[in-house]
PDB file of N, CA and C in Angstrom:
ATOM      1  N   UNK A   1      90.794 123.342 101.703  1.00  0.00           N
ATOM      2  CA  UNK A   1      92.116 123.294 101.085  1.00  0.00           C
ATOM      3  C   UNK A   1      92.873 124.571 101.388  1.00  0.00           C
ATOM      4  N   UNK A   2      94.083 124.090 101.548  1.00  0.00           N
ATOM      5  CA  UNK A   2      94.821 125.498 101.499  1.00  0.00           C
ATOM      6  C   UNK A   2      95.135 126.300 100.567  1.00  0.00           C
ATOM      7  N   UNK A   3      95.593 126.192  99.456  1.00  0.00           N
ATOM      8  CA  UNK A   3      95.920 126.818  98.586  1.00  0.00           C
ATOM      9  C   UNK A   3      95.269 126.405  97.239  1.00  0.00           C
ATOM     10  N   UNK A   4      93.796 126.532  96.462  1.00  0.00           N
ATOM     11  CA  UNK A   4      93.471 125.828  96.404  1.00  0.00           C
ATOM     12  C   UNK A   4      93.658 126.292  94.906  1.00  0.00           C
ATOM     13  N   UNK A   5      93.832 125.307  93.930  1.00  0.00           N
ATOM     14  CA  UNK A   5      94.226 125.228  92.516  1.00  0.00           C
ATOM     15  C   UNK A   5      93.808 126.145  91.534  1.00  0.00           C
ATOM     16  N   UNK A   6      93.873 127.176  90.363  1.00  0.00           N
ATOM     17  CA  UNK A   6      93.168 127.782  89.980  1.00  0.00           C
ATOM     18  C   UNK A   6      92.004 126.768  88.885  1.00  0.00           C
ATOM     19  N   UNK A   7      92.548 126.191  88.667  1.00  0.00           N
ATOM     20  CA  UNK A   7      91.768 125.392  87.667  1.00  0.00           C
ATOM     21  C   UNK A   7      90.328 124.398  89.047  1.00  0.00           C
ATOM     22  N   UNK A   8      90.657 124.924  90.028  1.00  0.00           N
ATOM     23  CA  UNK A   8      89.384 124.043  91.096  1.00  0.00           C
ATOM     24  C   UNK A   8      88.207 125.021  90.577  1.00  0.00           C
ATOM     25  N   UNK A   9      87.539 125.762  90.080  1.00  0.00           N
ATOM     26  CA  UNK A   9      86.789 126.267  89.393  1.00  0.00           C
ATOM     27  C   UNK A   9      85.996 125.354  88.304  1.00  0.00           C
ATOM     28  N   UNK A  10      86.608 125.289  87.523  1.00  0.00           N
ATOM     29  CA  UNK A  10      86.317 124.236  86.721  1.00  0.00           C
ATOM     30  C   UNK A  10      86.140 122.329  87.071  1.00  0.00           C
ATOM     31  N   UNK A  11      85.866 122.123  88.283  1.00  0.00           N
ATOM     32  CA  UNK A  11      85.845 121.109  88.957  1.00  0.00           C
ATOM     33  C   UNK A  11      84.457 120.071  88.431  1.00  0.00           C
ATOM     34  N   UNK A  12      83.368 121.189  88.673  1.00  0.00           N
ATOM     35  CA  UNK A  12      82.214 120.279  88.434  1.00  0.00           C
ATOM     36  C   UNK A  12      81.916 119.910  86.857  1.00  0.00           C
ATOM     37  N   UNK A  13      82.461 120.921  86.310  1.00  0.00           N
ATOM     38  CA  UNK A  13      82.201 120.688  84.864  1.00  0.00           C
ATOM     39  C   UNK A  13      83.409 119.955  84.080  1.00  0.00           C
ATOM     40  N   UNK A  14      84.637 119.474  84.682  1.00  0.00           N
ATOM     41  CA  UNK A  14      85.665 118.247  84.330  1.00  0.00           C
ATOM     42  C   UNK A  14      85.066 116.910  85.294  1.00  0.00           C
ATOM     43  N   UNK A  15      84.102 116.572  86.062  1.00  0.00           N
ATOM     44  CA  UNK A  15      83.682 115.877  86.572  1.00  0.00           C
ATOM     45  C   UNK A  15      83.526 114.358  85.852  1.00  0.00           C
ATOM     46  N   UNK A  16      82.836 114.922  84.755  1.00  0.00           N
ATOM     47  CA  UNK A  16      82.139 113.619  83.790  1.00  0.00           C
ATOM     48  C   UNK A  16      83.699 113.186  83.232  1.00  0.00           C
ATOM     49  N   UNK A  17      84.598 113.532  82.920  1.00  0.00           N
ATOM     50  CA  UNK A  17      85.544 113.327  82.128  1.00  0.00           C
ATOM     51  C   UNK A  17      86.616 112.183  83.168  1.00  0.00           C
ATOM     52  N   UNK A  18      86.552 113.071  84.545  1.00  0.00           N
ATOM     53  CA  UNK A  18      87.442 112.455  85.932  1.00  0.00           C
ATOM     54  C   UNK A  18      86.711 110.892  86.070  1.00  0.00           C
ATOM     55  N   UNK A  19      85.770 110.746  85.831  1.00  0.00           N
ATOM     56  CA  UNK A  19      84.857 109.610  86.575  1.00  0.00           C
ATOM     57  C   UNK A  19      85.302 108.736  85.101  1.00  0.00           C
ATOM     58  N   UNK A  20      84.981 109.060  83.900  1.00  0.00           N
ATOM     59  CA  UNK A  20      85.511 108.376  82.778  1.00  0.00           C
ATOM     60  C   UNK A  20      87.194 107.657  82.894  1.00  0.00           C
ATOM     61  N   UNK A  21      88.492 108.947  83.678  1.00  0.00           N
ATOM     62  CA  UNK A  21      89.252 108.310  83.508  1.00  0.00           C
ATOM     63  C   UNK A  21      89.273 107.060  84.442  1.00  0.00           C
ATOM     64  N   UNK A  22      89.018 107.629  85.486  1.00  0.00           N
ATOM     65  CA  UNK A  22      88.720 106.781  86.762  1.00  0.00           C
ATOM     66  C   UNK A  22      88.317 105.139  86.472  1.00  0.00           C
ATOM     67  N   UNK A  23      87.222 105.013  86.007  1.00  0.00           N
ATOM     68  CA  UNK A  23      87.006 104.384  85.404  1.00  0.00           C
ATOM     69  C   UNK A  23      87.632 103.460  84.415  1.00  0.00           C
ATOM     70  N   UNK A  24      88.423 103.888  83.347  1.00  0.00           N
ATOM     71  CA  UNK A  24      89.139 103.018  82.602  1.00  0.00           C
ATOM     72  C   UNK A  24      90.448 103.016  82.946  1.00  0.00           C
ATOM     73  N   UNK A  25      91.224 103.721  84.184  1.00  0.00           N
ATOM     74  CA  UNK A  25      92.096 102.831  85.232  1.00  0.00           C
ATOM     75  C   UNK A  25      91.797 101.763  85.757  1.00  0.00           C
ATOM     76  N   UNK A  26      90.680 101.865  86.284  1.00  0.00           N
ATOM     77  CA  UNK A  26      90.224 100.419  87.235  1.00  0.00           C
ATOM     78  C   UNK A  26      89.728  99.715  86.484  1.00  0.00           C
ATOM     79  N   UNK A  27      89.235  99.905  85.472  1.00  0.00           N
ATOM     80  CA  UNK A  27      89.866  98.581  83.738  1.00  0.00           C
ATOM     81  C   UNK A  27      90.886  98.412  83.464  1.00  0.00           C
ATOM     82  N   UNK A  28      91.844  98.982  83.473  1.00  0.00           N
ATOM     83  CA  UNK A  28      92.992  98.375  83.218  1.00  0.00           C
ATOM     84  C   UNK A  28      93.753  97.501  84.417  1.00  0.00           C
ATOM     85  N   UNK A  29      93.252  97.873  85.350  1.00  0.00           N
ATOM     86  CA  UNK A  29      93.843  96.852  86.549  1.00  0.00           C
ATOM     87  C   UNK A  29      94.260  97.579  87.699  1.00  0.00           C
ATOM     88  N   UNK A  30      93.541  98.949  87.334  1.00  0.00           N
ATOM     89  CA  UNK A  30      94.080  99.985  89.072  1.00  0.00           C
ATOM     90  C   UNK A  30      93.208  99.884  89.445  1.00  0.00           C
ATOM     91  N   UNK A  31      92.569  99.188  90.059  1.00  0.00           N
ATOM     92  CA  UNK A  31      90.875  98.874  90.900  1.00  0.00           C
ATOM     93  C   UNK A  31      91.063  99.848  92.085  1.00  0.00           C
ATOM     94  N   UNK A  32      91.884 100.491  92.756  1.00  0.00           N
ATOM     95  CA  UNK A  32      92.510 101.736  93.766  1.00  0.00           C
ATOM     96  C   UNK A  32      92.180 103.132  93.245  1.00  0.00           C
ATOM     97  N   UNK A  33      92.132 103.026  91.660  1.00  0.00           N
ATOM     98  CA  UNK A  33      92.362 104.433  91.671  1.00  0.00           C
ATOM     99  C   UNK A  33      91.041 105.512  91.911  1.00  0.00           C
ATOM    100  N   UNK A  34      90.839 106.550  92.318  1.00  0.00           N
ATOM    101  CA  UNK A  34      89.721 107.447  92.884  1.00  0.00           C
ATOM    102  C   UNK A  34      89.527 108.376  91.800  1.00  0.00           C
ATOM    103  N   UNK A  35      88.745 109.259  92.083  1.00  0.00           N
ATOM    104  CA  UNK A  35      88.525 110.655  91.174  1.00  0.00           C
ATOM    105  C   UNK A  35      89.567 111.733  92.050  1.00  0.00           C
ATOM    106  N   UNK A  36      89.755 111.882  93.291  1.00  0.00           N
ATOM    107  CA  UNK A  36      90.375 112.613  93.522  1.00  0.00           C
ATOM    108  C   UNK A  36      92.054 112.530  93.787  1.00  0.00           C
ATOM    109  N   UNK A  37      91.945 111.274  93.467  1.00  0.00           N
ATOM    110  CA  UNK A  37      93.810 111.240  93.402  1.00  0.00           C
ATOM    111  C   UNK A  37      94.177 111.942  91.648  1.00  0.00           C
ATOM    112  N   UNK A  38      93.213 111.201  90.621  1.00  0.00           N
ATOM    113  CA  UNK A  38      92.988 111.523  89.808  1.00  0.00           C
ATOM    114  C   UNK A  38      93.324 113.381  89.619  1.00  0.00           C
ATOM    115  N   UNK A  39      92.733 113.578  90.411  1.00  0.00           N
ATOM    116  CA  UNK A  39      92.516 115.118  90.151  1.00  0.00           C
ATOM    117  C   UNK A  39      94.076 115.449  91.257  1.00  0.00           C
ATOM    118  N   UNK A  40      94.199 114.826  91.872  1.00  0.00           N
ATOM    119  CA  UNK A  40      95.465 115.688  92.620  1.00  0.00           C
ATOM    120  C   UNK A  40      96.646 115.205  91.610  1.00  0.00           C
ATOM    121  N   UNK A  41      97.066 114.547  90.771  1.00  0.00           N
ATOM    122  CA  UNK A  41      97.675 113.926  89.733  1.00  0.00           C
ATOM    123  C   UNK A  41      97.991 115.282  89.087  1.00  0.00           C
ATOM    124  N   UNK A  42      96.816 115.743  88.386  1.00  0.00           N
ATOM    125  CA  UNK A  42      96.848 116.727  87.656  1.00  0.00           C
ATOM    126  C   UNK A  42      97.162 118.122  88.202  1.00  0.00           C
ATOM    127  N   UNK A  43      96.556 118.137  89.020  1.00  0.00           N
ATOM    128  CA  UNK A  43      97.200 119.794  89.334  1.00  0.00           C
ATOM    129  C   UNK A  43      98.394 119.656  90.220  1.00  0.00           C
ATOM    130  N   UNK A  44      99.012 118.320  90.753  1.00  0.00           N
ATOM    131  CA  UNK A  44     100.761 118.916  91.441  1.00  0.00           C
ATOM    132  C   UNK A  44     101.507 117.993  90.060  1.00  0.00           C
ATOM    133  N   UNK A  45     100.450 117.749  89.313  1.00  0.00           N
ATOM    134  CA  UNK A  45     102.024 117.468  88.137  1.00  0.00           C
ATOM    135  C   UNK A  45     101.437 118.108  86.935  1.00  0.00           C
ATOM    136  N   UNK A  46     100.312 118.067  85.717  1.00  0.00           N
ATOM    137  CA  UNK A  46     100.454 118.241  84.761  1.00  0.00           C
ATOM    138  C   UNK A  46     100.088 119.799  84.840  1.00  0.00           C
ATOM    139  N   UNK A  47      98.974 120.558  86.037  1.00  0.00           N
ATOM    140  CA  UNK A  47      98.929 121.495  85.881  1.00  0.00           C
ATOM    141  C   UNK A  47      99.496 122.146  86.943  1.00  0.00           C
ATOM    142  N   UNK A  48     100.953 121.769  86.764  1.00  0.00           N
ATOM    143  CA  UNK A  48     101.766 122.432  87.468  1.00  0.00           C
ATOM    144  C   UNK A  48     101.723 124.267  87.912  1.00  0.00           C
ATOM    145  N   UNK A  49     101.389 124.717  86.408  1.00  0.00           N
ATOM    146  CA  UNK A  49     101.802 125.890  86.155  1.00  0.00           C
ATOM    147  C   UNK A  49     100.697 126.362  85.250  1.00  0.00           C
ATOM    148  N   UNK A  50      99.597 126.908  86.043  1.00  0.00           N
ATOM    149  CA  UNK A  50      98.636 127.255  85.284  1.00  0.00           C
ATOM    150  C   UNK A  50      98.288 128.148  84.200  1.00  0.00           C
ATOM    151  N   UNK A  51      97.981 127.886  83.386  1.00  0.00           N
ATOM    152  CA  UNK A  51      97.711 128.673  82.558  1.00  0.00           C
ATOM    153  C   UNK A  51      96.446 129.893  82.519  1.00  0.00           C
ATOM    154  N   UNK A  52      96.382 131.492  82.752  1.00  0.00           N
ATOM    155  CA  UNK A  52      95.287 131.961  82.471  1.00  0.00           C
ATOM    156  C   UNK A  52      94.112 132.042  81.940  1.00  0.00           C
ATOM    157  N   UNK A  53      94.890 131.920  80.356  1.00  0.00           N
ATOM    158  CA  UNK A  53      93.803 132.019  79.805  1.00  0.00           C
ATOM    159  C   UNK A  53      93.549 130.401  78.890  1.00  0.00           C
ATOM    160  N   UNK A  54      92.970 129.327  80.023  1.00  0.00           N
ATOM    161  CA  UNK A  54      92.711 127.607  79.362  1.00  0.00           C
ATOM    162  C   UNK A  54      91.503 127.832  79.336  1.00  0.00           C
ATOM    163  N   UNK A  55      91.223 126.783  78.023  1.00  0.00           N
ATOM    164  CA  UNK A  55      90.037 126.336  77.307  1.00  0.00           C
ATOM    165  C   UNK A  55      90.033 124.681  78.146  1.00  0.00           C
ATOM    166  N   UNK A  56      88.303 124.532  78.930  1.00  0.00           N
ATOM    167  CA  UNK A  56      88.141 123.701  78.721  1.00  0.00           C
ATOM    168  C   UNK A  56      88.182 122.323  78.002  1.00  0.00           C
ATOM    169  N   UNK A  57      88.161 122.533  76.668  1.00  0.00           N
ATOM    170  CA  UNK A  57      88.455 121.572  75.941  1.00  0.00           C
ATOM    171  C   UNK A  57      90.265 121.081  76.425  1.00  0.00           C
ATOM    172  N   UNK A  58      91.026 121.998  76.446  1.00  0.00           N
ATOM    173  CA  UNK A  58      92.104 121.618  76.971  1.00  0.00           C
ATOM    174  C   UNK A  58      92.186 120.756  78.053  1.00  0.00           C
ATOM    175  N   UNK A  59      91.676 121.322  78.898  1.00  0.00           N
ATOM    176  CA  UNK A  59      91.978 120.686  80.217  1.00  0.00           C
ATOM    177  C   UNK A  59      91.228 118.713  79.968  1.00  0.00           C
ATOM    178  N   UNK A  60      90.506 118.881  79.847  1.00  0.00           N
ATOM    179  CA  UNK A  60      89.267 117.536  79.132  1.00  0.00           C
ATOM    180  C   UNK A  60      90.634 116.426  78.444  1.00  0.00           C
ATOM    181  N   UNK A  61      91.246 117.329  77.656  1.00  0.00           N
ATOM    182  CA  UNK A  61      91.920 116.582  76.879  1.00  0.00           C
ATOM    183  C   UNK A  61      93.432 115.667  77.632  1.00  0.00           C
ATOM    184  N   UNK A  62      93.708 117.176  78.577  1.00  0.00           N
ATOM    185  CA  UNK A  62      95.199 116.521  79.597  1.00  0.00           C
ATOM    186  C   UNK A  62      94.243 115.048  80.343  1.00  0.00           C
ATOM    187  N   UNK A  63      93.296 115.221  80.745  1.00  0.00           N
ATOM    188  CA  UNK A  63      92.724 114.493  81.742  1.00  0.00           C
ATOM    189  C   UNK A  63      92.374 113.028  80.766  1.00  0.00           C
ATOM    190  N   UNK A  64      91.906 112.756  79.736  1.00  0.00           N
ATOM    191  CA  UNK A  64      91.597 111.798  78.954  1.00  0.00           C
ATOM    192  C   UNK A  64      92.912 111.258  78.264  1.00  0.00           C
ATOM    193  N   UNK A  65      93.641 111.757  78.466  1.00  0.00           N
ATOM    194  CA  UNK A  65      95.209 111.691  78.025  1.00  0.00           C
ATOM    195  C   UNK A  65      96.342 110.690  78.575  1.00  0.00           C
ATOM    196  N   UNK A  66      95.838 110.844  79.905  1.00  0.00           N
ATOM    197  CA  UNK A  66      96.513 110.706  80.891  1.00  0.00           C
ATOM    198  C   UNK A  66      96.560 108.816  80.996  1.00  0.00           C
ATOM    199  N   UNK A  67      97.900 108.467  80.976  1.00  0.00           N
ATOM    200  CA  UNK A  67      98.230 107.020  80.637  1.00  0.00           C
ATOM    201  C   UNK A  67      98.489 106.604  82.232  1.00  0.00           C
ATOM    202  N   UNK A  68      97.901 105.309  82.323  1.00  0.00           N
ATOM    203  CA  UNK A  68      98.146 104.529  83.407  1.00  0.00           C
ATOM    204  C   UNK A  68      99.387 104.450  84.067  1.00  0.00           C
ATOM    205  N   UNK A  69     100.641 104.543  83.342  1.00  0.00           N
ATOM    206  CA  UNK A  69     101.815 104.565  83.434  1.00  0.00           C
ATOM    207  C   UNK A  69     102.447 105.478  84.196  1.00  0.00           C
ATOM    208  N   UNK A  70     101.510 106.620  83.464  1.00  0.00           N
ATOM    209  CA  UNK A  70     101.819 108.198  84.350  1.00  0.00           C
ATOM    210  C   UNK A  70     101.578 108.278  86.193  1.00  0.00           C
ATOM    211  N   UNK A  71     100.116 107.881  85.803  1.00  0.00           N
ATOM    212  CA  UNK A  71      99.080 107.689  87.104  1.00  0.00           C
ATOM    213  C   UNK A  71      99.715 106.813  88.381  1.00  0.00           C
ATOM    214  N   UNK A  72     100.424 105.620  88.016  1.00  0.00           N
ATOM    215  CA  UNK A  72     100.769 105.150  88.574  1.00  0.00           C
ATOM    216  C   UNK A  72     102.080 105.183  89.595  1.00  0.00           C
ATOM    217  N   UNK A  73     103.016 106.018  88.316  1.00  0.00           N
ATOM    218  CA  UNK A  73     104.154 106.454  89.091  1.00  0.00           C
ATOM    219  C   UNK A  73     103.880 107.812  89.980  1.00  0.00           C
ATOM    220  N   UNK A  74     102.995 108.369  89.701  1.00  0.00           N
ATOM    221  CA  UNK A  74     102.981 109.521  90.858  1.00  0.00           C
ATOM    222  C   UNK A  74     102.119 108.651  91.915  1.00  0.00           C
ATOM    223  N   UNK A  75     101.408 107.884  92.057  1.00  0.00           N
ATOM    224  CA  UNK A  75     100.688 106.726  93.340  1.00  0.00           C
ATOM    225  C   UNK A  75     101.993 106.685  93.686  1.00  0.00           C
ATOM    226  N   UNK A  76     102.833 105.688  92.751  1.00  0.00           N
ATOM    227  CA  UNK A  76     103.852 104.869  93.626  1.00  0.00           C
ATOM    228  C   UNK A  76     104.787 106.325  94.322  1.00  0.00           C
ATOM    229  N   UNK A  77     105.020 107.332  93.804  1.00  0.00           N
ATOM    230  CA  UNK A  77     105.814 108.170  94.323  1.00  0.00           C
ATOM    231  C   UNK A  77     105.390 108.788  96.305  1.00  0.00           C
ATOM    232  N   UNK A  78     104.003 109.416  96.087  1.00  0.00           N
ATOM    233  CA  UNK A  78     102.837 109.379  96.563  1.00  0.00           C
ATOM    234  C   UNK A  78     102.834 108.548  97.944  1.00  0.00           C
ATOM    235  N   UNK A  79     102.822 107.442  97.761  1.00  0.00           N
ATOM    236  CA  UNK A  79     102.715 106.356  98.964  1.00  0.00           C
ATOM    237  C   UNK A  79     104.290 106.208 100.021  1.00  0.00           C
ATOM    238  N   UNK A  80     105.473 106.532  98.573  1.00  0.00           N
ATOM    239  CA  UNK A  80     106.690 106.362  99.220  1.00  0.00           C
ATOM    240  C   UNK A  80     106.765 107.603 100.477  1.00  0.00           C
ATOM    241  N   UNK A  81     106.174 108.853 100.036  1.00  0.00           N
ATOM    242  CA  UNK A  81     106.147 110.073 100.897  1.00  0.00           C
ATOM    243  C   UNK A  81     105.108 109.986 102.153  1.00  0.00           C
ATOM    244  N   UNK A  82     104.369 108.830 101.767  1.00  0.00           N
ATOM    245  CA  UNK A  82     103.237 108.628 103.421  1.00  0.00           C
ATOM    246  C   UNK A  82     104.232 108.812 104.101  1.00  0.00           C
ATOM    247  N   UNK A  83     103.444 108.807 105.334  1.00  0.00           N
ATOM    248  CA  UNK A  83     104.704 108.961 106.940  1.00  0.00           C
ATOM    249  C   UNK A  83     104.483 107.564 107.415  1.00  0.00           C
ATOM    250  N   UNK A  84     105.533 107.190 107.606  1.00  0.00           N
ATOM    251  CA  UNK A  84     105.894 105.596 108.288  1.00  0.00           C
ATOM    252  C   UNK A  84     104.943 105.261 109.746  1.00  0.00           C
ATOM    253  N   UNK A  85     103.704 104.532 109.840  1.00  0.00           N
ATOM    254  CA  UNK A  85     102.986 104.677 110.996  1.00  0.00           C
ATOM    255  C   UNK A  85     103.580 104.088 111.898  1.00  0.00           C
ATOM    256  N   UNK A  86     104.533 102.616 111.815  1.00  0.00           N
ATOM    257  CA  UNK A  86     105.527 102.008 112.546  1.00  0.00           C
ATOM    258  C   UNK A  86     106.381 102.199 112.938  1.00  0.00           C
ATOM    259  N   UNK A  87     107.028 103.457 112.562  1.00  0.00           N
ATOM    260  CA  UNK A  87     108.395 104.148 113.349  1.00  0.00           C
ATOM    261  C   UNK A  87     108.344 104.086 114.657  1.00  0.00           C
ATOM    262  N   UNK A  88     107.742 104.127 115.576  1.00  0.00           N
ATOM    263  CA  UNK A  88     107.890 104.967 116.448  1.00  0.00           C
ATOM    264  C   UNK A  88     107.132 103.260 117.518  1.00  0.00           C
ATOM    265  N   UNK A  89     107.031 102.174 116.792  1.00  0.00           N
ATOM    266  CA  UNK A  89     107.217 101.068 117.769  1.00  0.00           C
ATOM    267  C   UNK A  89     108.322 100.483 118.083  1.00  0.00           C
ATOM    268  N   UNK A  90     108.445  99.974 119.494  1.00  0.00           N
ATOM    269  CA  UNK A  90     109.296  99.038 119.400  1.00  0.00           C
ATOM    270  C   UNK A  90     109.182  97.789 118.839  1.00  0.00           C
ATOM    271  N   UNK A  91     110.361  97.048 118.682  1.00  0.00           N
ATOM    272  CA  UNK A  91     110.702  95.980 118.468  1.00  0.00           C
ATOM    273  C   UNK A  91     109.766  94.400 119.068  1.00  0.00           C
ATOM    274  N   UNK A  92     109.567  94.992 120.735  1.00  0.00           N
ATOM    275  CA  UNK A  92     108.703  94.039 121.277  1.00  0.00           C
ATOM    276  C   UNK A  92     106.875  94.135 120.763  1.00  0.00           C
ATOM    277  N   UNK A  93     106.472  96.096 120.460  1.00  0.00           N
ATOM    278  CA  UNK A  93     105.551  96.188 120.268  1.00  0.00           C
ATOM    279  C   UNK A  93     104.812  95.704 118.917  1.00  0.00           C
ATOM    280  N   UNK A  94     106.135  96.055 117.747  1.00  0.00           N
ATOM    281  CA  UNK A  94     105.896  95.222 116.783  1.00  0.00           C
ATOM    282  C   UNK A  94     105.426  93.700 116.418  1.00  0.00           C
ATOM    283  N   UNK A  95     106.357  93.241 117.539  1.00  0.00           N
ATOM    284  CA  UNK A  95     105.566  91.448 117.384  1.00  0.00           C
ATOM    285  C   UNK A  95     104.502  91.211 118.224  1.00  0.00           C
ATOM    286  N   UNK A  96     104.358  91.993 119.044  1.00  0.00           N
ATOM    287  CA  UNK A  96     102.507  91.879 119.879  1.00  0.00           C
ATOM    288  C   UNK A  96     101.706  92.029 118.566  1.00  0.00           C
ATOM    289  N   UNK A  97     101.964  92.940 117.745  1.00  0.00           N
ATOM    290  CA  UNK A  97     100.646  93.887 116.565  1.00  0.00           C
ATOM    291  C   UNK A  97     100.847  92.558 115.851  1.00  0.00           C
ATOM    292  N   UNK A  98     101.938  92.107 115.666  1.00  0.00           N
ATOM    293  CA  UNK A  98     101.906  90.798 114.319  1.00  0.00           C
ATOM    294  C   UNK A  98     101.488  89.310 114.770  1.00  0.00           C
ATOM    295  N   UNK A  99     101.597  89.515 115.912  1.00  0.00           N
ATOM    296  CA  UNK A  99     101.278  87.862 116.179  1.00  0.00           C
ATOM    297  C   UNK A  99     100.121  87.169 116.028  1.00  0.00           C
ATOM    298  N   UNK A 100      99.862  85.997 116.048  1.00  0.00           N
ATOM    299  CA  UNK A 100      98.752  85.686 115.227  1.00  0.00           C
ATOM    300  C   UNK A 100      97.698  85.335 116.135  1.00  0.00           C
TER     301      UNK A 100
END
């Protein structure tokens, strides 16, 4: 990683908690969602702005907190920012890739 989060320290020991949320996303009907989107969720949005001096229990708590609703709109945001892999076909090359 490049710049890598201060709270990535605390990685293995929020582990059990990540796999929990993980988990009761893909109960609710995000069968997609990972531990590490999970975790990139949290540190480019809720732990934007780290705090020095955090208590575990804190962090445990943003992460168990965290509503499907939330999760989802940073995916959907997320996917809109992929890079377009089809740009850069043509028109003819496009219907070769699609044809049946």
């Amino acid at each position: 990683m490049m710049n890598q989060h201060p709270y990535q320290r605390f990685y293995q020991t929020l582990q059990p908690a990540l796999k929990n949320k993980t988990e009761e996303l893909n109960l609710l009907g995000l069968g997609a969602a990972k531990e590490d989107e999970v975790w990139s969720y949290l540190t480019q949005k809720k732990w934007k702005r780290p705090q020095e001096e955090i208590h575990i229990y804190e962090l445990v708590n943003d992460i168990l907190t965290l509503s499907s609703s939330q999760f989802m709109s940073y995916m959907t945001v997320e996917a809109y920012k992929a890079p377009n892999l089809f740009k850069e076909l043509s028109s003819e090359e496009m219907r070769e890739l699609l044809k049946d």
